[in-house]
N, C-alpha and C. Protein backbone atom coordinates (compact mmCIF):
# COMPACT_ATOMS: atom_id res chain seq x y z
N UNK A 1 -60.94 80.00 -39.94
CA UNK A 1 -60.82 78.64 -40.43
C UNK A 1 -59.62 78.51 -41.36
N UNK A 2 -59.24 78.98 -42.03
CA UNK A 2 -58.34 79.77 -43.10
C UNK A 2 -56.89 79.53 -42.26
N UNK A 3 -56.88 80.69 -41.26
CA UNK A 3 -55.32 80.57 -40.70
C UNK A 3 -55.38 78.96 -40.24
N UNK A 4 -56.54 79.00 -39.42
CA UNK A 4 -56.33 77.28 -38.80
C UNK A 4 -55.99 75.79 -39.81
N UNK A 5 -56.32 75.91 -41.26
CA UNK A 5 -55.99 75.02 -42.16
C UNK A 5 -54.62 75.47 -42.43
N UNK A 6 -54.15 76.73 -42.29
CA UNK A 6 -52.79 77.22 -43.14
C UNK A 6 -51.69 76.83 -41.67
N UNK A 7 -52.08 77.32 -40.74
CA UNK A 7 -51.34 76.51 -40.05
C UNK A 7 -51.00 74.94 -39.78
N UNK A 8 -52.08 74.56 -39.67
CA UNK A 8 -51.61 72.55 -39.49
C UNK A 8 -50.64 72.20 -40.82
N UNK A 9 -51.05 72.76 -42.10
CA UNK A 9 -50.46 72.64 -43.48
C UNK A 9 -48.61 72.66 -42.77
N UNK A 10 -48.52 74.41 -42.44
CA UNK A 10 -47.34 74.69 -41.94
C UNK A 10 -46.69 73.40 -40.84
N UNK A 11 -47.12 73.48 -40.61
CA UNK A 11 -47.05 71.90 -39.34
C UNK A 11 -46.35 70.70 -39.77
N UNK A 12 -47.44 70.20 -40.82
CA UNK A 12 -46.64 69.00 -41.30
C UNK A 12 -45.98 69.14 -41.82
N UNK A 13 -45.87 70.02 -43.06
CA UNK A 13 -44.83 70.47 -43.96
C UNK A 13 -43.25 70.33 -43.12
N UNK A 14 -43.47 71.30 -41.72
CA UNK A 14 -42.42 71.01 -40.89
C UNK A 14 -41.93 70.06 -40.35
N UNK A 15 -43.06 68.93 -39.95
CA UNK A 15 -42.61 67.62 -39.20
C UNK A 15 -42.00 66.78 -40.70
N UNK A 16 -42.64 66.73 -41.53
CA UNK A 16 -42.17 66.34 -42.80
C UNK A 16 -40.29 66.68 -43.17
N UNK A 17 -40.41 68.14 -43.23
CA UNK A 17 -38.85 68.03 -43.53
C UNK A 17 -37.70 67.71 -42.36
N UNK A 18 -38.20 67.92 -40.80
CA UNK A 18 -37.64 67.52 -39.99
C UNK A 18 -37.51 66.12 -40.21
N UNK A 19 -38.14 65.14 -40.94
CA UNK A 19 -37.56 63.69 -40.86
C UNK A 19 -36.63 63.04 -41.89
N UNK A 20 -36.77 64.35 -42.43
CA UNK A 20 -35.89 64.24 -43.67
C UNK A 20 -34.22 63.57 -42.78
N UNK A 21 -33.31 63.17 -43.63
CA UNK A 21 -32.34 62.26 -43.27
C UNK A 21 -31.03 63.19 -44.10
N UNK A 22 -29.85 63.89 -43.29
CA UNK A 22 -29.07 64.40 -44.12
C UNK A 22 -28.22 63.39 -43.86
N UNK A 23 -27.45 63.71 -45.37
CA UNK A 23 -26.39 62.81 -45.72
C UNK A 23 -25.33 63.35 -46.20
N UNK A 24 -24.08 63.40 -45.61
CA UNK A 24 -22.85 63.88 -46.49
C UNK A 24 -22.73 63.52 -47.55
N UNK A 25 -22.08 63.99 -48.31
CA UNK A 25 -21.73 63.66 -49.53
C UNK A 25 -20.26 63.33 -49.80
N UNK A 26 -19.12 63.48 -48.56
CA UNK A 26 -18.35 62.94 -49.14
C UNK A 26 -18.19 61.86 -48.70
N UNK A 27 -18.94 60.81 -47.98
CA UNK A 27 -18.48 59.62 -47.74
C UNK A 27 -17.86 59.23 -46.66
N UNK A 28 -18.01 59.95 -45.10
CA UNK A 28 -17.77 59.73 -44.24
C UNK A 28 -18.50 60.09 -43.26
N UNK A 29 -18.44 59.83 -41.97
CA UNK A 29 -19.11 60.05 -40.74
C UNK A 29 -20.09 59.61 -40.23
N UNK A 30 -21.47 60.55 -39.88
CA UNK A 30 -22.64 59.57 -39.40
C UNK A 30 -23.23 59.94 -40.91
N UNK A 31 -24.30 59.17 -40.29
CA UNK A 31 -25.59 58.71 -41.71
C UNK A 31 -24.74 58.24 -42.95
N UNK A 32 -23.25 57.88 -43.13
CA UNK A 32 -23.22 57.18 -44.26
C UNK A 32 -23.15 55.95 -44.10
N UNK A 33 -23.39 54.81 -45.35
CA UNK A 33 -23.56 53.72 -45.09
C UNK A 33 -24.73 53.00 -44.84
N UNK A 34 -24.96 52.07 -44.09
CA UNK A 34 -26.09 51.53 -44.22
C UNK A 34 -27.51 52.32 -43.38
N UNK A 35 -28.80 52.01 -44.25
CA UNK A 35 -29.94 52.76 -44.22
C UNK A 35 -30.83 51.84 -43.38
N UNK A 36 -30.64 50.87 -43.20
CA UNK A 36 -31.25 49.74 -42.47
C UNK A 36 -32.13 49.96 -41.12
N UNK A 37 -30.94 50.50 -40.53
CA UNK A 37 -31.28 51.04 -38.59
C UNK A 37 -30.21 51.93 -38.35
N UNK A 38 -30.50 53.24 -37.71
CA UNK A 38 -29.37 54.19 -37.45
C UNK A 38 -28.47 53.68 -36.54
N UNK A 39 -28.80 52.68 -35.78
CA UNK A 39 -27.75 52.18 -34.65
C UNK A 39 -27.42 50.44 -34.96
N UNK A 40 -27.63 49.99 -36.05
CA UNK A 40 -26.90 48.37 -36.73
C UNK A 40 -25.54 48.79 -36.64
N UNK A 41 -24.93 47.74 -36.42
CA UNK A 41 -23.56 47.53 -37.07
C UNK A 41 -23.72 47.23 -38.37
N UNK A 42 -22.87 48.11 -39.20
CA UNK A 42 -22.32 47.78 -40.48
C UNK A 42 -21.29 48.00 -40.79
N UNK A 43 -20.34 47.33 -41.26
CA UNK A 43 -19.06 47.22 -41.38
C UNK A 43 -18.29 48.25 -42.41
N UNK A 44 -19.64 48.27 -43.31
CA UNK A 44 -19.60 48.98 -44.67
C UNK A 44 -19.61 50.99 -43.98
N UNK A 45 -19.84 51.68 -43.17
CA UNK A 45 -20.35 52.19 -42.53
C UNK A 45 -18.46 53.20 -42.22
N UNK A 46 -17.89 52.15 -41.49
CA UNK A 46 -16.42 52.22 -41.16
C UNK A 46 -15.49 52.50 -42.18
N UNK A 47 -16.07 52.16 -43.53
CA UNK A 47 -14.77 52.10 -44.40
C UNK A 47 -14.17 52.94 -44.81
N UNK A 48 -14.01 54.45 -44.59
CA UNK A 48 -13.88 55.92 -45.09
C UNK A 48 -12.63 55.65 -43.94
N UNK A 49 -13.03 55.16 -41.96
CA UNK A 49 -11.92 55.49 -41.23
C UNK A 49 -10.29 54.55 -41.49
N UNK A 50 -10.81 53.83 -42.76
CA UNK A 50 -9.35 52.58 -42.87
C UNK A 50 -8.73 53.44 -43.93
N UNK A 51 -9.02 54.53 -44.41
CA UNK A 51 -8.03 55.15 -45.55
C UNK A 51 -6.91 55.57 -44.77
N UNK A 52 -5.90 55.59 -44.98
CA UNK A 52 -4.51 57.15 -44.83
C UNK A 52 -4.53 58.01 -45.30
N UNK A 53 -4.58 59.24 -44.40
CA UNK A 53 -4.72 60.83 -44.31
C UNK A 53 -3.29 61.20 -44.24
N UNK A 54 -3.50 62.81 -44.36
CA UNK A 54 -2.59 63.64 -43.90
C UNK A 54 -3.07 64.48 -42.77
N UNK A 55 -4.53 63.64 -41.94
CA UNK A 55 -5.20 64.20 -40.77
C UNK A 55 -3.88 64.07 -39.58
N UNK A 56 -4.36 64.75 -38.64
CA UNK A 56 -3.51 64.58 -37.23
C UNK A 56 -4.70 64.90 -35.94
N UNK A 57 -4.19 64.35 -34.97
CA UNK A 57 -4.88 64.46 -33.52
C UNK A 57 -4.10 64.96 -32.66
N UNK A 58 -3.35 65.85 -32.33
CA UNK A 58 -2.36 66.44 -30.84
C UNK A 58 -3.42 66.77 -29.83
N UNK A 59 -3.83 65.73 -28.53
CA UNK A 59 -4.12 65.85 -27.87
C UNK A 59 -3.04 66.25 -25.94
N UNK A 60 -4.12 66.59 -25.30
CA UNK A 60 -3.75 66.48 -23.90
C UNK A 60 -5.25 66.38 -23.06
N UNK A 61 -4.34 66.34 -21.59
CA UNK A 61 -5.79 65.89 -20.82
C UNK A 61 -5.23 66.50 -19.38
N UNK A 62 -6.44 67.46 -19.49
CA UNK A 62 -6.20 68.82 -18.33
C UNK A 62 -7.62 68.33 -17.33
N UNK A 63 -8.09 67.27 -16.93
CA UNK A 63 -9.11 67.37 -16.34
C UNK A 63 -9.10 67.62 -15.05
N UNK A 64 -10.08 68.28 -13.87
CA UNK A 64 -10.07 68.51 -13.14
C UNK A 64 -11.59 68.31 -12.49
N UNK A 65 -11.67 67.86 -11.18
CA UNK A 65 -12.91 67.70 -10.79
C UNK A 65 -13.16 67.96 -9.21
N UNK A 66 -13.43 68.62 -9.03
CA UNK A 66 -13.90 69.05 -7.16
C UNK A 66 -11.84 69.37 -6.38
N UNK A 67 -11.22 70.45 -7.50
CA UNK A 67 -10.19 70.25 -7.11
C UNK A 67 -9.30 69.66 -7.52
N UNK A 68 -9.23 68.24 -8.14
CA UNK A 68 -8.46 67.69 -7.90
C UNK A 68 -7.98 67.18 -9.32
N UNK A 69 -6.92 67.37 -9.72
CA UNK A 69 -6.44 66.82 -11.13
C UNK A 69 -6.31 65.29 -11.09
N UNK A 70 -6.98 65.04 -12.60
CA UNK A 70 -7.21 63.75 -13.01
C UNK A 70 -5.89 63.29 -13.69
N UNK A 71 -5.19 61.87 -13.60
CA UNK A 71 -4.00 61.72 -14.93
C UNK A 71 -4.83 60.57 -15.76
N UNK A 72 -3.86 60.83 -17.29
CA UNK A 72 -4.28 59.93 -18.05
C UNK A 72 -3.20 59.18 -17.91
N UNK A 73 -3.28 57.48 -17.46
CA UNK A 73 -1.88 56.86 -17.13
C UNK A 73 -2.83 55.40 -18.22
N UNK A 74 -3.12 55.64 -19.19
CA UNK A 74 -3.74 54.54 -19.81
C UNK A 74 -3.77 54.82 -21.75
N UNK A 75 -3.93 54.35 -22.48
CA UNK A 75 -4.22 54.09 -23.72
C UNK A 75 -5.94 54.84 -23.98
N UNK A 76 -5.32 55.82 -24.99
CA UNK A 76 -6.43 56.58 -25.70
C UNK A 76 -6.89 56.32 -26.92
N UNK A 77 -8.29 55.85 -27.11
CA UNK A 77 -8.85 55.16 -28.01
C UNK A 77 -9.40 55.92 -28.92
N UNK A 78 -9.37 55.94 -30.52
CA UNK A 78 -9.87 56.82 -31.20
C UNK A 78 -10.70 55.99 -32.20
N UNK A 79 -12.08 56.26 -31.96
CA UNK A 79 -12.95 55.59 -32.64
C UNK A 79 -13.76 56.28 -33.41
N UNK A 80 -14.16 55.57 -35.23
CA UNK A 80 -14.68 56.54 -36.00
C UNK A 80 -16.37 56.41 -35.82
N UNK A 81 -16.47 58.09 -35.71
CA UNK A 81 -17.60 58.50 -35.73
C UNK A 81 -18.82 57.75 -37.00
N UNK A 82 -19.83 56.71 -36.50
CA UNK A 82 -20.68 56.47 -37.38
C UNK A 82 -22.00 56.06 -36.99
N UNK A 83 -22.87 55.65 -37.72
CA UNK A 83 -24.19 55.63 -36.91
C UNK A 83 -24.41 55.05 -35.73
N UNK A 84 -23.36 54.34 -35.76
CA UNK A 84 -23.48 52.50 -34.41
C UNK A 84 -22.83 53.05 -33.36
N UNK A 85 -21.42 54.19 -33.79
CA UNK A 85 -20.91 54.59 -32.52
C UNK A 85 -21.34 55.58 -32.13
N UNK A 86 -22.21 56.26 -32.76
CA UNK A 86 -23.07 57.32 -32.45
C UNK A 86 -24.21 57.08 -31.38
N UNK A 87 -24.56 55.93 -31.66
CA UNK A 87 -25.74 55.74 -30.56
C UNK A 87 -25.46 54.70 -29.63
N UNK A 88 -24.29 54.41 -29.47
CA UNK A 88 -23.45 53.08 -28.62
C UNK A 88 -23.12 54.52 -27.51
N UNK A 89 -22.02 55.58 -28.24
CA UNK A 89 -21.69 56.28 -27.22
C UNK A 89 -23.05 57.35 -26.58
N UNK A 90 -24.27 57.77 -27.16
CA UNK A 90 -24.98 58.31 -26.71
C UNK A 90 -25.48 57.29 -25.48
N UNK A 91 -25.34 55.79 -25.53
CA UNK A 91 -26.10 55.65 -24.68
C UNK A 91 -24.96 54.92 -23.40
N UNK A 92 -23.99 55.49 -23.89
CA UNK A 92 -23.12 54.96 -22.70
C UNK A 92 -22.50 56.13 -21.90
N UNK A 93 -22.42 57.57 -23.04
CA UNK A 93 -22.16 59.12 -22.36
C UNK A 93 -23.30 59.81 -22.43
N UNK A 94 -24.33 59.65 -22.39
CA UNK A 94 -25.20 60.54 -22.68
C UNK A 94 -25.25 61.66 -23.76
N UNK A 95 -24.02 61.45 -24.32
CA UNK A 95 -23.73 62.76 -25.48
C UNK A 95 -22.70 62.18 -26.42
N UNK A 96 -22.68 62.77 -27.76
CA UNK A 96 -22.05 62.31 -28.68
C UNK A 96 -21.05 63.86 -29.07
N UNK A 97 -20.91 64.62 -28.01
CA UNK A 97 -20.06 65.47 -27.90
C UNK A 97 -18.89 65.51 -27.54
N UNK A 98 -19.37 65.84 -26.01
CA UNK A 98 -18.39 65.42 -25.03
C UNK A 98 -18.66 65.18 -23.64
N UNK A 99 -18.41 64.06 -22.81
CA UNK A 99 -18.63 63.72 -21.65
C UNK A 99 -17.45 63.16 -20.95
N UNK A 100 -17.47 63.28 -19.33
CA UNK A 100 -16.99 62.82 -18.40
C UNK A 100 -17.69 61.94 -17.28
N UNK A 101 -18.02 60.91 -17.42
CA UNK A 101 -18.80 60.13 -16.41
C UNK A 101 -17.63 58.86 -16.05
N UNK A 102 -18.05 59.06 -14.54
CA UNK A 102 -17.25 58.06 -14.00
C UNK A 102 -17.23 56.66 -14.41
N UNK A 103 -16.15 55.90 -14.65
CA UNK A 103 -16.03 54.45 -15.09
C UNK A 103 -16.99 53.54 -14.77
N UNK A 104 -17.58 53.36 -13.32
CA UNK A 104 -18.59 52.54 -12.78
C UNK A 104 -19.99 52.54 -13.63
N UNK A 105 -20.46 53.82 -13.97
CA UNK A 105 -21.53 54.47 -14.27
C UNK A 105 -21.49 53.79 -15.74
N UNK A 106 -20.58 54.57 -16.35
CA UNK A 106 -20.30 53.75 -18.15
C UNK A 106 -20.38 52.12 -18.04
N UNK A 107 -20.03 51.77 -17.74
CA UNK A 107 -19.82 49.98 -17.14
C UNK A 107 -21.16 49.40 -17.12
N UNK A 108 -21.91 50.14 -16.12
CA UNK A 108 -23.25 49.86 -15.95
C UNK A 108 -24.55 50.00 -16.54
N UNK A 109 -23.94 50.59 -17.78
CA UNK A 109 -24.69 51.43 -18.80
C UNK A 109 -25.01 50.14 -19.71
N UNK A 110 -26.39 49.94 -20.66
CA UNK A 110 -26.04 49.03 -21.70
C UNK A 110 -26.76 49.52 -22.90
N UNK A 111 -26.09 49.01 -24.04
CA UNK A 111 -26.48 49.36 -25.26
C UNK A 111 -26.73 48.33 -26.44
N UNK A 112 -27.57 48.78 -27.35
CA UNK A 112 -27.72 47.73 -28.09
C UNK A 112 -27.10 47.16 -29.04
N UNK A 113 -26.98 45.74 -29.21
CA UNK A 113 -25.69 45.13 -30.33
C UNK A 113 -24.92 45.10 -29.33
N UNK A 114 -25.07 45.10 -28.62
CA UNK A 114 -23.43 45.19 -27.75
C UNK A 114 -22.15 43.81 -27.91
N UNK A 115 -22.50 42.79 -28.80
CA UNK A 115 -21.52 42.01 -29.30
C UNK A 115 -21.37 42.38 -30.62
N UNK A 116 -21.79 43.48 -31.65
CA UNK A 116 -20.78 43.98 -33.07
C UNK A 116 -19.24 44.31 -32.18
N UNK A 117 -18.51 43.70 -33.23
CA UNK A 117 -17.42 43.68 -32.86
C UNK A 117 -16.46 45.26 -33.81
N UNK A 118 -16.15 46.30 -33.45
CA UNK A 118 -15.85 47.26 -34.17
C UNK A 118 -14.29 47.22 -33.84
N UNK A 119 -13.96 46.80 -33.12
CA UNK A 119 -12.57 46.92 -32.57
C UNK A 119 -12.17 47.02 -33.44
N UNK A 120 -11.63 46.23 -34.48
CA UNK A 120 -10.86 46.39 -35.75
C UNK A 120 -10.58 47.91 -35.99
N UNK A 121 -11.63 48.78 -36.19
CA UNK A 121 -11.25 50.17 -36.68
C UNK A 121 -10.97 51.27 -35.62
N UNK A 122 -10.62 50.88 -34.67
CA UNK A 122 -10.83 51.87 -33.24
C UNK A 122 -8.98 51.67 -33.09
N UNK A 123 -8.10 52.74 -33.11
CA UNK A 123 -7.05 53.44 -33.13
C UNK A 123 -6.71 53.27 -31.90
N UNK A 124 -5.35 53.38 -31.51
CA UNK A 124 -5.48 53.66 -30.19
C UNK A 124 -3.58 54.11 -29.93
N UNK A 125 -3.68 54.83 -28.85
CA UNK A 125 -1.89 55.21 -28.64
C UNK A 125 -1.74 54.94 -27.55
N UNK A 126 -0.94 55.74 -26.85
CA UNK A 126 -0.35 55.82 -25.24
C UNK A 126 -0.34 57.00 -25.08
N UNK A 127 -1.23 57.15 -23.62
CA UNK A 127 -1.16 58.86 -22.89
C UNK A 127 0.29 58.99 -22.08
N UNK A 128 1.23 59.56 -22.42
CA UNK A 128 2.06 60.18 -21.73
C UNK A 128 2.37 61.65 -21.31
N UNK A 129 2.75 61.52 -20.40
CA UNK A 129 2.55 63.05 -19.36
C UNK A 129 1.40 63.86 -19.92
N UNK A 130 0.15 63.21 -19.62
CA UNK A 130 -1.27 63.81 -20.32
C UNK A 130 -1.09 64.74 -21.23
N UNK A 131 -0.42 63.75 -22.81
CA UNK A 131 -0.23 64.23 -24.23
C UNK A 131 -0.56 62.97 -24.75
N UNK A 132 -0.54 63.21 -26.16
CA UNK A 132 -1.12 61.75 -26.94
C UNK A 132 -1.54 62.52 -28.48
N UNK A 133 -1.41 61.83 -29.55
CA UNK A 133 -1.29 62.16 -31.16
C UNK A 133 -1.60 60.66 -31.67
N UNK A 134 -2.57 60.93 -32.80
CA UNK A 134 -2.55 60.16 -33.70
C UNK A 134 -2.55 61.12 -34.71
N UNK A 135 -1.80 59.97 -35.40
CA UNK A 135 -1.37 60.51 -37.17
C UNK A 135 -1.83 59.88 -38.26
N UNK A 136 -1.56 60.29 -39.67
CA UNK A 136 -2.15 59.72 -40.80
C UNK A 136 -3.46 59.30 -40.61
N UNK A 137 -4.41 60.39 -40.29
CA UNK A 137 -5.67 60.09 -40.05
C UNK A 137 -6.58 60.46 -41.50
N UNK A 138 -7.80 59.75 -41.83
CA UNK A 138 -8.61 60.49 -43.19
C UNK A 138 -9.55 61.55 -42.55
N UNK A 139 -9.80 61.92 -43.38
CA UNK A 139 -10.88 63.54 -42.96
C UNK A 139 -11.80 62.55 -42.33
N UNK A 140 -12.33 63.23 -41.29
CA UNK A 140 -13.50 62.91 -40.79
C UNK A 140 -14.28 62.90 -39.34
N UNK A 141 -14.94 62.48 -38.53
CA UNK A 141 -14.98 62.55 -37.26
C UNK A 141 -14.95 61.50 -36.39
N UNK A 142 -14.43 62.23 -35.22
CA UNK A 142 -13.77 60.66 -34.39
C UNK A 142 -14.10 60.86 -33.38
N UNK A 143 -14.38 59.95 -32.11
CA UNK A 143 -14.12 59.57 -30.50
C UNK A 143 -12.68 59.65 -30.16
N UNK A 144 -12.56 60.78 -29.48
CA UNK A 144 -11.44 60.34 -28.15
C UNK A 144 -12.01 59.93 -27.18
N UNK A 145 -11.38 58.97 -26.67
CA UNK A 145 -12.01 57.98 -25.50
C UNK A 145 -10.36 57.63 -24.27
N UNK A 146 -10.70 58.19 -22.75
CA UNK A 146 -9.77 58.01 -22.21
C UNK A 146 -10.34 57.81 -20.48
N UNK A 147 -9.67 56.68 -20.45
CA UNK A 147 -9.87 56.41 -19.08
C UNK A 147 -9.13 57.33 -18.32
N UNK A 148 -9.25 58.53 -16.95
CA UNK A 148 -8.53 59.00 -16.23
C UNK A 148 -8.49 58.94 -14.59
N UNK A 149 -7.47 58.81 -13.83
CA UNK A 149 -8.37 58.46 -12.59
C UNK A 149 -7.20 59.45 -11.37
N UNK A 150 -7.58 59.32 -10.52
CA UNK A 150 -7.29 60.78 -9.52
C UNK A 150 -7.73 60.21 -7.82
N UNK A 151 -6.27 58.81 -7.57
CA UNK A 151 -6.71 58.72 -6.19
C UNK A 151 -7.17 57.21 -6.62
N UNK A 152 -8.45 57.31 -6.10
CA UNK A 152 -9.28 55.62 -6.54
C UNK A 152 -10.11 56.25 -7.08
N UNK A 153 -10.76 57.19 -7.58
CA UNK A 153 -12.02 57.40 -9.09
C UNK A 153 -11.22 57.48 -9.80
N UNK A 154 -12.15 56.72 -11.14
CA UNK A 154 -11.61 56.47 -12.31
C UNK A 154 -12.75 57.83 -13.25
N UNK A 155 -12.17 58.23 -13.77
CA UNK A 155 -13.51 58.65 -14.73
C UNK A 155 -13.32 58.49 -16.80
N UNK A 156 -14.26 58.44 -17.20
CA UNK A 156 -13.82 58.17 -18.61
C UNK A 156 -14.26 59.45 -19.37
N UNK A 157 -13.48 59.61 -20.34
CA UNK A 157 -13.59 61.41 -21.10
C UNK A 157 -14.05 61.12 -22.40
N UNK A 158 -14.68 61.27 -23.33
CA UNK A 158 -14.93 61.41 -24.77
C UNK A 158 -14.70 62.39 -25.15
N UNK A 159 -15.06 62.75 -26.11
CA UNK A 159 -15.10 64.07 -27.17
C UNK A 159 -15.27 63.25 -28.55
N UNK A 160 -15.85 64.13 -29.01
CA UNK A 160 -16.12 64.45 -30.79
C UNK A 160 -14.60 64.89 -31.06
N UNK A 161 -14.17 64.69 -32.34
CA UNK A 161 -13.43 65.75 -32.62
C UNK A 161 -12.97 65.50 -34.79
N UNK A 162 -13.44 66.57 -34.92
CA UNK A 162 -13.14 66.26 -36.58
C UNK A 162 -11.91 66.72 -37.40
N UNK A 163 -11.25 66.06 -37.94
CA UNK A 163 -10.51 66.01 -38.50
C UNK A 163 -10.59 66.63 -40.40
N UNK A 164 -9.83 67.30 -40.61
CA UNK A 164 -9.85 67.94 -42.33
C UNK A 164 -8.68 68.48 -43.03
N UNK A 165 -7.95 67.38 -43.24
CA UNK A 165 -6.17 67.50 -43.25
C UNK A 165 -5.70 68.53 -42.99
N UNK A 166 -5.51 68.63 -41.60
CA UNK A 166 -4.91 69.56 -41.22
C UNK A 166 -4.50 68.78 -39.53
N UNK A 167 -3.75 69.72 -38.92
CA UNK A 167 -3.69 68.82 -37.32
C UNK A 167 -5.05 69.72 -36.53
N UNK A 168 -5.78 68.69 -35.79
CA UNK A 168 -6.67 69.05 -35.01
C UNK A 168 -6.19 69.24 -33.17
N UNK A 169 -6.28 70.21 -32.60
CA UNK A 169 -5.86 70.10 -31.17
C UNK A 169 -7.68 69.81 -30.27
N UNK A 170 -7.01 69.32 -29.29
CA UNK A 170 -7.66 68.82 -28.39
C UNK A 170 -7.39 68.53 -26.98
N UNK A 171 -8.20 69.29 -25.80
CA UNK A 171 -7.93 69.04 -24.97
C UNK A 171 -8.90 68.45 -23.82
N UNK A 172 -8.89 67.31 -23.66
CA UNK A 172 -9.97 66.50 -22.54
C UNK A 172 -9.75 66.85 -21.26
């Protein structure tokens, strides 16, 4: 009876600190900002990605699929990592890592809020000869986001990728 009370104890104790909520402390990424709903838009949420860094992004894009090399002939979007784009892109890549799912598929995908308007803080350059850099970035973590296509499939690439003044490489 003994182990069986000391275990359930162990139990909750565990489900208990598993709901616990970490939070950075310096003021960027996911979980900072608003406490409301992990997936609201809040504007307040973004404001760490509007500083100027001495971060960097040197990317390229080596993708390949059944053979066949993908190009990036489009504009690469760099969007800051936060609770809203956290669960916008989980539910449009399945992962807040890194994914490759074809354009149609993402398209068809829907998520919630889908009129917060974030554009404002979402970066963006030009892929040439599948290379691409953003600069003066603040510490923190970001979306690369790139349409690539090979023929008539299109496919779209993410990645995580964090930044900590220093240059970060990356290859999609």
């Amino acid at each position: 009876m003994f182990r069986a009370r000391h275990l359930i104890t162990i139990a909750a104790v565990g489900a208990a600190l598993a709901a616990c909520e970490t939070v950075p402390m310096d003021g960027f990424g996911p979980g900072y900002g608003s406490r409301s709903s992990p997936s609201a838009f809040n504007a307040a949420d973004f404001d760490w990605s509007t500083r100027a860094g001495r971060a960097s992004i040197d990317g390229r894009v080596d993708f390949r699929r059944n053979g066949q090399a993908f190009a990036c002939n489009s504009t690469v979007a760099l969007t800051p990592d936060t609770p809203y784009t956290r669960a916008r892109f989980q539910a449009l890549y399945g992962s807040t890592n890194r994914a490759a799912i074809p354009e149609a598929i993402v398209r068809a995908r829907t998520v919630a809020d889908p009129n917060a308007d974030y554009r404002s803080y979402v970066r963006s350059t030009q892929c040439r000869d599948g290379r691409f850099e953003f600069t003066g970035l603040p510490d923190g973590n970001w979306f690369v986001i790139t349409p690539v296509s090979a023929g008539g499939d299109r496919v779209v690439l993410m990645r995580n990728v964090s930044t900590r003044g220093g240059r970060a490489s990356v290859t999609l």
